[in-house]
PDB file of N, CA and C in Angstrom:
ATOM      1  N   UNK A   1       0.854  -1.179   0.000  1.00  0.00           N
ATOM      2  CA  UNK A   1       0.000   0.000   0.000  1.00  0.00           C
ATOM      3  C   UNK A   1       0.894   1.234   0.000  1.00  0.00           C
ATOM      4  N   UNK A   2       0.203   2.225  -0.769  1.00  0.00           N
ATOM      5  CA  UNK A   2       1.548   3.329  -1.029  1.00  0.00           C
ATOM      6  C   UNK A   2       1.155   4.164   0.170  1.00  0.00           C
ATOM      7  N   UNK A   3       2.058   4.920   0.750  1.00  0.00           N
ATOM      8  CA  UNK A   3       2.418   5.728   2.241  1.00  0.00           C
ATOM      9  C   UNK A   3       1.235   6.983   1.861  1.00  0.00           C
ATOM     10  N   UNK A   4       0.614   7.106   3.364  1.00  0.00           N
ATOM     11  CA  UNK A   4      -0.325   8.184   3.259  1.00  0.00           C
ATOM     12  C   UNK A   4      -0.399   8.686   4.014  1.00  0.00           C
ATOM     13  N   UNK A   5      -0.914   9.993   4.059  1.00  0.00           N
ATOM     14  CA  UNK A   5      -0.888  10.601   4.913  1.00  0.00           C
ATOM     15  C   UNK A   5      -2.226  11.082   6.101  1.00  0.00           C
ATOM     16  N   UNK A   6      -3.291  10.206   5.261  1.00  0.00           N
ATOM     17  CA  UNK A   6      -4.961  10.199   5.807  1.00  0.00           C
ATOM     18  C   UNK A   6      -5.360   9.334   5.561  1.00  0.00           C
ATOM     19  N   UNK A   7      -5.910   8.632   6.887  1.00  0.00           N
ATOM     20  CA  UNK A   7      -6.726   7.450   6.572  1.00  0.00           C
ATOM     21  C   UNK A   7      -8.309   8.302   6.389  1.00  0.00           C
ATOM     22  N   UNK A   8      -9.121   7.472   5.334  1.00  0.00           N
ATOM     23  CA  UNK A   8     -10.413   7.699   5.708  1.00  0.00           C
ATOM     24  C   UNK A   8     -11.576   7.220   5.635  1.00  0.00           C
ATOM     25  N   UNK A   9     -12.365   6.960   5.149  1.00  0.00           N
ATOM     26  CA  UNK A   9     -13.755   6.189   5.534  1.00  0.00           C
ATOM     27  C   UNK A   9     -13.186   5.133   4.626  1.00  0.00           C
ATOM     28  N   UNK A  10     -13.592   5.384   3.356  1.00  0.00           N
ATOM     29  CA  UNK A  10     -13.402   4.854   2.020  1.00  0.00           C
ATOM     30  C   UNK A  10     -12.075   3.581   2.504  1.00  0.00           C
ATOM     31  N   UNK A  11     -10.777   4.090   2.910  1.00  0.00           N
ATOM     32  CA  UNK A  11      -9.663   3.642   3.393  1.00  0.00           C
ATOM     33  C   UNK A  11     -10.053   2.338   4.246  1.00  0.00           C
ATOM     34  N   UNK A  12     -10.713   2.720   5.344  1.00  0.00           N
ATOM     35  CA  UNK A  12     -11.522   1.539   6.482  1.00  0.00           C
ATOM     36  C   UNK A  12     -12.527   0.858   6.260  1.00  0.00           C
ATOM     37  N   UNK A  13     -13.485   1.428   5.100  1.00  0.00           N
ATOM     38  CA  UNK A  13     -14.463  -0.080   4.343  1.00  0.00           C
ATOM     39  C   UNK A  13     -13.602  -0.947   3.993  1.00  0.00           C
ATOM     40  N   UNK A  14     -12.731  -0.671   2.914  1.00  0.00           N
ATOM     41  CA  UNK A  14     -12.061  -1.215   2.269  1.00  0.00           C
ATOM     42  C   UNK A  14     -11.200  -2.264   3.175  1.00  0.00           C
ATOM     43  N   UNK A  15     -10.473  -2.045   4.136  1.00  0.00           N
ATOM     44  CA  UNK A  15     -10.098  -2.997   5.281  1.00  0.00           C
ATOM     45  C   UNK A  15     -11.098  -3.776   5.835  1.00  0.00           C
ATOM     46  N   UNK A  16     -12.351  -3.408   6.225  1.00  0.00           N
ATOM     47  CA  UNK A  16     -13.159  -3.975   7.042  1.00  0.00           C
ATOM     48  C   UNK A  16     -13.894  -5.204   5.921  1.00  0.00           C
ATOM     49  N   UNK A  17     -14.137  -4.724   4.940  1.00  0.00           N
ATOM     50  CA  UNK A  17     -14.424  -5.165   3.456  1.00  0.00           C
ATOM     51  C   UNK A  17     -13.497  -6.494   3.399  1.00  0.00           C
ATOM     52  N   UNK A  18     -12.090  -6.356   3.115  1.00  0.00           N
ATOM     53  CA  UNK A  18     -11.018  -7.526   2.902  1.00  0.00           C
ATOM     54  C   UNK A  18     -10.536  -8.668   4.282  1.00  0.00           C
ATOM     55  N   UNK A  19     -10.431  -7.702   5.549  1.00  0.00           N
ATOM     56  CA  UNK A  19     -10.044  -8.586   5.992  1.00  0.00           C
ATOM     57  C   UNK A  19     -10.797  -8.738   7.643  1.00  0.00           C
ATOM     58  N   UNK A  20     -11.972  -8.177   7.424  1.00  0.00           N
ATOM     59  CA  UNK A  20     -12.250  -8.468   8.979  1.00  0.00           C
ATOM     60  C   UNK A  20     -13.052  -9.760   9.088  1.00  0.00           C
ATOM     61  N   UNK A  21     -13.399 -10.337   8.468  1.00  0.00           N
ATOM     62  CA  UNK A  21     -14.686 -11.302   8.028  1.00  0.00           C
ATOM     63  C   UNK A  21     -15.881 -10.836   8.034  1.00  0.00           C
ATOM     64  N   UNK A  22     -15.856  -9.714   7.791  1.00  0.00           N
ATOM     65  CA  UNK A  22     -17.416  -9.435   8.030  1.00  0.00           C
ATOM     66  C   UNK A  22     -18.445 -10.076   7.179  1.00  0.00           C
ATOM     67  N   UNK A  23     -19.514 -10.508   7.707  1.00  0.00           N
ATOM     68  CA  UNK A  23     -20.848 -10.445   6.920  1.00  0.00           C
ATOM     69  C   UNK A  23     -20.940  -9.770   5.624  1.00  0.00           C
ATOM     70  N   UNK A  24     -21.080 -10.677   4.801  1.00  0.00           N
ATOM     71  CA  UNK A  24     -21.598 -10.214   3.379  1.00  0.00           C
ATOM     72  C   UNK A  24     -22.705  -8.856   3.458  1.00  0.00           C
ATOM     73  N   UNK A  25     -23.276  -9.689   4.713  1.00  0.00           N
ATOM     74  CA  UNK A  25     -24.742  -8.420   4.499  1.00  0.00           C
ATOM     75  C   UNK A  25     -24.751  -7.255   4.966  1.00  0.00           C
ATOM     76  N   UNK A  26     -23.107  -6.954   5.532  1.00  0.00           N
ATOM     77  CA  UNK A  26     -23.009  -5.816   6.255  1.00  0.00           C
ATOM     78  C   UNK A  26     -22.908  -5.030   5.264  1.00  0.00           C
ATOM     79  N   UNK A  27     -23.959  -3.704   6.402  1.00  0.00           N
ATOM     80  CA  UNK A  27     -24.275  -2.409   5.484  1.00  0.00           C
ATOM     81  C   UNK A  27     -22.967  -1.550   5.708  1.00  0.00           C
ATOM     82  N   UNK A  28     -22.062  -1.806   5.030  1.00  0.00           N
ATOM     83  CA  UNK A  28     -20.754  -0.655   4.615  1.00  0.00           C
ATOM     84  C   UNK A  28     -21.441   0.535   3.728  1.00  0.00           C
ATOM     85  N   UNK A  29     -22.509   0.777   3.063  1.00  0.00           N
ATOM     86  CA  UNK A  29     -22.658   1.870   1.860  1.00  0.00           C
ATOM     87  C   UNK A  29     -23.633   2.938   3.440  1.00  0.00           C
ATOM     88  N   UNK A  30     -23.173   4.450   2.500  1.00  0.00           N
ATOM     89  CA  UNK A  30     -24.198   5.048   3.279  1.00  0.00           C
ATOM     90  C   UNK A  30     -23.307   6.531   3.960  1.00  0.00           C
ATOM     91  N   UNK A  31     -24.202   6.645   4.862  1.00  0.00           N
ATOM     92  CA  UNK A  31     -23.031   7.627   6.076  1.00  0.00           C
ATOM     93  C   UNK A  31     -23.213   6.256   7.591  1.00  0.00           C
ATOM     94  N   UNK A  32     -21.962   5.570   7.634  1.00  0.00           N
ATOM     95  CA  UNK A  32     -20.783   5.098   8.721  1.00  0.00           C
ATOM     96  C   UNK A  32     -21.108   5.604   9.456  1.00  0.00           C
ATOM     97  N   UNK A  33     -19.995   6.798   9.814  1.00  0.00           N
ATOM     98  CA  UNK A  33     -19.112   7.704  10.318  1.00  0.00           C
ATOM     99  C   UNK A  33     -19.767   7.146  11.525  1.00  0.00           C
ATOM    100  N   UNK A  34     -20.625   7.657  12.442  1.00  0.00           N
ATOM    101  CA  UNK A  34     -21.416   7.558  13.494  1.00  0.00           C
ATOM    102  C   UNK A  34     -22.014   6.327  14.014  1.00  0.00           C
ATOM    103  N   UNK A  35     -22.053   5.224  13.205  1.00  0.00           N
ATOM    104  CA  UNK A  35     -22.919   4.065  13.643  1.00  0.00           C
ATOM    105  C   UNK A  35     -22.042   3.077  14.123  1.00  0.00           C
ATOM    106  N   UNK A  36     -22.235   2.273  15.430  1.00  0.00           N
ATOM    107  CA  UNK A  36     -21.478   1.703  16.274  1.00  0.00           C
ATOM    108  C   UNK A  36     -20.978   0.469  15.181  1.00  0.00           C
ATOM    109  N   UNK A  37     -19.978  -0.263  15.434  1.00  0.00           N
ATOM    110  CA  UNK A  37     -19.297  -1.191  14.991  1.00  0.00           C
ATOM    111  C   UNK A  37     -20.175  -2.369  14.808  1.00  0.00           C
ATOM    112  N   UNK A  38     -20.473  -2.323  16.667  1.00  0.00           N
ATOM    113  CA  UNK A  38     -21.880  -3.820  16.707  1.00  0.00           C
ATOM    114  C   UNK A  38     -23.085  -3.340  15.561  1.00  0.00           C
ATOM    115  N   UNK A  39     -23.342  -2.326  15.470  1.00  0.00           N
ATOM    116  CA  UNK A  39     -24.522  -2.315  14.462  1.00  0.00           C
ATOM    117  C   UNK A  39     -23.835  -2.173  13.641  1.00  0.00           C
ATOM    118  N   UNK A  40     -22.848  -2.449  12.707  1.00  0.00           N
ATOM    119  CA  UNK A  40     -22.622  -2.412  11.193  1.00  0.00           C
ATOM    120  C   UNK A  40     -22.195  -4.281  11.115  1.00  0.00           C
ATOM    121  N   UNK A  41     -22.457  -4.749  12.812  1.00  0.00           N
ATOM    122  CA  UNK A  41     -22.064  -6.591  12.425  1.00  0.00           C
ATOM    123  C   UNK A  41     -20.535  -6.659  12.875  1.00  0.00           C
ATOM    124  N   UNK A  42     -19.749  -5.713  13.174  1.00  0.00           N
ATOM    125  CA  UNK A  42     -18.248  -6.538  13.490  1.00  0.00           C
ATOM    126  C   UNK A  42     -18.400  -6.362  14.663  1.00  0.00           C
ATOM    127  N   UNK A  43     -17.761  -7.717  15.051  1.00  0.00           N
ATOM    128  CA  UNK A  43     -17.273  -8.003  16.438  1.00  0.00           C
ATOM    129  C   UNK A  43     -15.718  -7.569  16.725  1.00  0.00           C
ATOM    130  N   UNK A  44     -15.739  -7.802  18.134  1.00  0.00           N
ATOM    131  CA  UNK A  44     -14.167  -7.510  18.745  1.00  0.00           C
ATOM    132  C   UNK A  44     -13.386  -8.097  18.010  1.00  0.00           C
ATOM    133  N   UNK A  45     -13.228  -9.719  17.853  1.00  0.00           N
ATOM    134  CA  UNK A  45     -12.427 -10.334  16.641  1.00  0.00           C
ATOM    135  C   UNK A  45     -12.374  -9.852  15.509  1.00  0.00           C
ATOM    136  N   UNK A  46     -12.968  -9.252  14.577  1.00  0.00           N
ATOM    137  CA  UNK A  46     -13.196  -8.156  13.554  1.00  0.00           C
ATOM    138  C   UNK A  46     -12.454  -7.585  13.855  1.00  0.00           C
ATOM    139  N   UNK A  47     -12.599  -6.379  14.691  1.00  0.00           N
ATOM    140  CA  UNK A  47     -11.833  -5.635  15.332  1.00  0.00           C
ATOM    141  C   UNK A  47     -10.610  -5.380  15.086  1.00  0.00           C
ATOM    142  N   UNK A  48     -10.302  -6.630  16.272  1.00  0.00           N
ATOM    143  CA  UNK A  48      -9.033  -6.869  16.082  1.00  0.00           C
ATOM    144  C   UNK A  48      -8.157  -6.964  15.022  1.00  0.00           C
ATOM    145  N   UNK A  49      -8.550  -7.890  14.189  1.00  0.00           N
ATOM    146  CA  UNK A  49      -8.244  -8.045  12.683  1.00  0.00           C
ATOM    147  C   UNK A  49      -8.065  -6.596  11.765  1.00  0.00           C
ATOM    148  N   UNK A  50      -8.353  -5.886  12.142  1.00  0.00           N
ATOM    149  CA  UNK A  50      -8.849  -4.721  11.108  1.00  0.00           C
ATOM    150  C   UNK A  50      -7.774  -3.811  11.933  1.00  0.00           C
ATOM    151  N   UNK A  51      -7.663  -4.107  12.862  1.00  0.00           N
ATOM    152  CA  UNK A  51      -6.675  -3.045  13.937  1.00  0.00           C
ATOM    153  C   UNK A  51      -5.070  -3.698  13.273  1.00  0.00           C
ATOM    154  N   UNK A  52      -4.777  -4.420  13.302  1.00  0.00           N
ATOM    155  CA  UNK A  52      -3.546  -5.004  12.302  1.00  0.00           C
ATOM    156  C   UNK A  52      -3.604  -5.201  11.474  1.00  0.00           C
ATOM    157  N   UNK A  53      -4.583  -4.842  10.601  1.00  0.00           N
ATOM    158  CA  UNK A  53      -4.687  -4.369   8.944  1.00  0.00           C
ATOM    159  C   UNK A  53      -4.376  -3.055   9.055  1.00  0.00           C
ATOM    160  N   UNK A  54      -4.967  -2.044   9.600  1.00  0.00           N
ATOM    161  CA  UNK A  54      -4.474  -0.556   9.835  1.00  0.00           C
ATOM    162  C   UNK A  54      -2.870  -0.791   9.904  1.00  0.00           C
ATOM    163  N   UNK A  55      -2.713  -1.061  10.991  1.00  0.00           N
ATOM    164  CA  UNK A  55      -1.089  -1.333  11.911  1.00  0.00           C
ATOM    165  C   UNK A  55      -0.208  -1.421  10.526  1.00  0.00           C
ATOM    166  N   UNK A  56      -0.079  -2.628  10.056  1.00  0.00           N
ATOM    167  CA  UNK A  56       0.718  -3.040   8.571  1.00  0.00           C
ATOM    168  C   UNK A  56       0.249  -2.286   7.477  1.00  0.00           C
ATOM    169  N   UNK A  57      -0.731  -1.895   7.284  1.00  0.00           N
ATOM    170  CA  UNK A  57      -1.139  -0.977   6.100  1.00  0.00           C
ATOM    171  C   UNK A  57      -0.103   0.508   6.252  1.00  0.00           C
ATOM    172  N   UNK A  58       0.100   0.963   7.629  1.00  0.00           N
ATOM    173  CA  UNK A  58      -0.121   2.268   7.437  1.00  0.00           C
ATOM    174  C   UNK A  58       1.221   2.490   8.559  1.00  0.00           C
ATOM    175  N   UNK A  59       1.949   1.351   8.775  1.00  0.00           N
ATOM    176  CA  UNK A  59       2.966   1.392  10.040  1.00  0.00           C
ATOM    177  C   UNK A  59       3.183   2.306  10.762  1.00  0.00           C
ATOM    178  N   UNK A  60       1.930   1.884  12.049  1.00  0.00           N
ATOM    179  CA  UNK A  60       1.575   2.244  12.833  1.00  0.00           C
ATOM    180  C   UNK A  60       1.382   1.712  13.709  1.00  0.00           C
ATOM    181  N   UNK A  61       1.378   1.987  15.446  1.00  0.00           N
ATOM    182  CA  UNK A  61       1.150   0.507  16.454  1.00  0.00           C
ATOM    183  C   UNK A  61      -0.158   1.897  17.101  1.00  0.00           C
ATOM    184  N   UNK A  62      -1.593   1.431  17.163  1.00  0.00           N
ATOM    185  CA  UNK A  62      -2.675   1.296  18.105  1.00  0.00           C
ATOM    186  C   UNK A  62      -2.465   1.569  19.098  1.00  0.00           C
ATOM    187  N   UNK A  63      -2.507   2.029  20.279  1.00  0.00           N
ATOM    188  CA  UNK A  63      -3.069   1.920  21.740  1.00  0.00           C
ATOM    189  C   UNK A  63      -4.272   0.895  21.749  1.00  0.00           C
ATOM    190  N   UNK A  64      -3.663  -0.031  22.451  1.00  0.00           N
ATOM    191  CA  UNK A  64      -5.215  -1.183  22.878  1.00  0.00           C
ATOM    192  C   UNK A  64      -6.311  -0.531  23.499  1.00  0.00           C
ATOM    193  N   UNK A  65      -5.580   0.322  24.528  1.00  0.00           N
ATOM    194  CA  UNK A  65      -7.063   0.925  25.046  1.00  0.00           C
ATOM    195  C   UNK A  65      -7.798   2.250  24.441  1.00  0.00           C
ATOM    196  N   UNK A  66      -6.962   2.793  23.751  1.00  0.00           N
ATOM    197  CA  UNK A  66      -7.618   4.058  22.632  1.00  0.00           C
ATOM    198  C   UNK A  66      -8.386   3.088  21.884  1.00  0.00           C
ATOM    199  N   UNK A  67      -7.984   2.037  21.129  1.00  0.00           N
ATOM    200  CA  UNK A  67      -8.482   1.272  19.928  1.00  0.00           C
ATOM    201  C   UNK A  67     -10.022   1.087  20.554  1.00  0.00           C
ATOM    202  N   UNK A  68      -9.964  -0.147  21.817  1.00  0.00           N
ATOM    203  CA  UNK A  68     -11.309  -0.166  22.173  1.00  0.00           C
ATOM    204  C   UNK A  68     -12.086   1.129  22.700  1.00  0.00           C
ATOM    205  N   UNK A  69     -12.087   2.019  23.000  1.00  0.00           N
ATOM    206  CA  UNK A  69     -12.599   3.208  22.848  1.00  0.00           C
ATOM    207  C   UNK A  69     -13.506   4.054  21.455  1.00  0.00           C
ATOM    208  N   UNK A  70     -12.471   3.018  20.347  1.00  0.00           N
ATOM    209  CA  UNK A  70     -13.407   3.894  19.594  1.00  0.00           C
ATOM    210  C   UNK A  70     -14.251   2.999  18.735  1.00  0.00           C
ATOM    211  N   UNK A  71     -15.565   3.454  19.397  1.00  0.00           N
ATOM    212  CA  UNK A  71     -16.617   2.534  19.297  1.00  0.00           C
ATOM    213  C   UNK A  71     -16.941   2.454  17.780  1.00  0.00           C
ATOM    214  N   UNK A  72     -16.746   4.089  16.779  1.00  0.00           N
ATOM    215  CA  UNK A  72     -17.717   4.073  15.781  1.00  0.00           C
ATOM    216  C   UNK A  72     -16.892   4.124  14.812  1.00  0.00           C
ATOM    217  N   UNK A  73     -16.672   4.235  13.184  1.00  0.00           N
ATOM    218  CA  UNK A  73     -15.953   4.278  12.253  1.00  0.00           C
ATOM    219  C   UNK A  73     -14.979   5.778  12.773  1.00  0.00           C
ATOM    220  N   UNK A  74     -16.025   7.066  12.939  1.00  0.00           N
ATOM    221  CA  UNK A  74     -15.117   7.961  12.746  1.00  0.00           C
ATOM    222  C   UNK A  74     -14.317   8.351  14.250  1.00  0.00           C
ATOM    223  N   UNK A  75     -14.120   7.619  15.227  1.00  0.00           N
ATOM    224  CA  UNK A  75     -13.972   7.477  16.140  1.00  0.00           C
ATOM    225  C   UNK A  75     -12.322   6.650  15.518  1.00  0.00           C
ATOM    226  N   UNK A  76     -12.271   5.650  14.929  1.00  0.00           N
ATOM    227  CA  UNK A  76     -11.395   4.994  14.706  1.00  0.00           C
ATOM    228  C   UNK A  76     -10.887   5.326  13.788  1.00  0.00           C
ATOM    229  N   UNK A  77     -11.217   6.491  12.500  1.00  0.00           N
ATOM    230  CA  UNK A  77     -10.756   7.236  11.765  1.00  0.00           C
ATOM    231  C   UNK A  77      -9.509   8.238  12.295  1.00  0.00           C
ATOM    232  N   UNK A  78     -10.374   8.920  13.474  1.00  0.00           N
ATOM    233  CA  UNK A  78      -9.490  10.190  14.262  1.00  0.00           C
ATOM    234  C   UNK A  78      -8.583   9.129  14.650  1.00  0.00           C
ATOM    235  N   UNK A  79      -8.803   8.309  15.386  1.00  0.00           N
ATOM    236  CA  UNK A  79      -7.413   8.020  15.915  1.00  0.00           C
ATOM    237  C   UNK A  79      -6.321   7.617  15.093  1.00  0.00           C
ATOM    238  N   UNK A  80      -6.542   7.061  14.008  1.00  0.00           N
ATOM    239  CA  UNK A  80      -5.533   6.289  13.035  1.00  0.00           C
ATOM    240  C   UNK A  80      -4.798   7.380  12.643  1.00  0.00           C
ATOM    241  N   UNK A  81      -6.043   8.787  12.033  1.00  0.00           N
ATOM    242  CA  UNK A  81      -4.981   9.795  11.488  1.00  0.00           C
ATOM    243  C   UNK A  81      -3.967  10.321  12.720  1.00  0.00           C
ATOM    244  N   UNK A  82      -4.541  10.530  13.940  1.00  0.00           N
ATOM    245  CA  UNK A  82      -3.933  11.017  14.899  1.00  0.00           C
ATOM    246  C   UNK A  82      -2.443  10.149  15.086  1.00  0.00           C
ATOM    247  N   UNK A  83      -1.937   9.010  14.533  1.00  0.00           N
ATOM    248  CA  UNK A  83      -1.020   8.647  14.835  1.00  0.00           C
ATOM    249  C   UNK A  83       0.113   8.784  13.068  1.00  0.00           C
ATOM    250  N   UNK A  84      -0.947   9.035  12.189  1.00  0.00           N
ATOM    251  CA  UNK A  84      -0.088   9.408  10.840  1.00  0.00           C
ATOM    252  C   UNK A  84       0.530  10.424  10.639  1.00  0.00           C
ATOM    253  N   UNK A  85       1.817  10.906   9.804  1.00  0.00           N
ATOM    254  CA  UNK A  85       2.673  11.830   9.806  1.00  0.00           C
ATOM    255  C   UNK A  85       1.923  12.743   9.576  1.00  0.00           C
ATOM    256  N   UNK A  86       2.270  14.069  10.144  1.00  0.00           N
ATOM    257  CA  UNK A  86       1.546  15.020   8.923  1.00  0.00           C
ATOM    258  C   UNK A  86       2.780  15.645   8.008  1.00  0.00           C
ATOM    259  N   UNK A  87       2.142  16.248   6.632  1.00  0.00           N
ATOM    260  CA  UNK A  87       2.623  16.920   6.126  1.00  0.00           C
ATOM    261  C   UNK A  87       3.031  17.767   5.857  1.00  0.00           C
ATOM    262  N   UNK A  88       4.775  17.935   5.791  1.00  0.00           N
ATOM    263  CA  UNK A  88       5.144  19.439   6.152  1.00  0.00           C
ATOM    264  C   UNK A  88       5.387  20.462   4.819  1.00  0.00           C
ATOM    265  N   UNK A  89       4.843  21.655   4.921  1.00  0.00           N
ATOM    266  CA  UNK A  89       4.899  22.054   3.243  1.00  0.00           C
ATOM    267  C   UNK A  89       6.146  23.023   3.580  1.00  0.00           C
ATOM    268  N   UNK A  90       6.505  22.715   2.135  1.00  0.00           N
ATOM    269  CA  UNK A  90       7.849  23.781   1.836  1.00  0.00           C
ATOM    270  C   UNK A  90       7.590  24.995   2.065  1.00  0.00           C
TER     271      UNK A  90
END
């Protein structure tokens, strides 16, 4: 995966999509952002899985206890970017 500097929604379907196991029938389309994890169908094992898909995608290490904290997509959005470089302009 090429180096970035923002994770974002689109970024975390796409993970949750490949490697969390989720349910076929999970509703990924829509507005996320806000709707708890348990109601989009992933479990903690999900979770987990998707938390070391981030990690290796984007080399980065999680806080376990920030991670479980963030209950909703954009909850787990902020934090991912919160640990990505930012960009410094010339």
């Amino acid at each position: 995966m090429p180096e970035q500097t923002v994770f974002t929604v689109d970024a975390l379907k796409q993970i949750l999509r490949d490697g969390a196991g989720a349910d076929e029938s999970a509703a990924l389309d829509g507005d996320i952002l806000d709707t708890s994890f348990d109601a989009l169908g992933y479990e903690s094992l999900a979770l987990l899985e998707t938390a070391s898909r981030i990690e290796r995608a984007y080399d980065i290490s999680l806080d376990e206890e920030a991670f479980g904290e963030a209950v909703t997509p954009r909850a787990l959005i902020d934090l991912v970017n919160s640990h990505l470089p930012v960009e410094q302009s010339a």
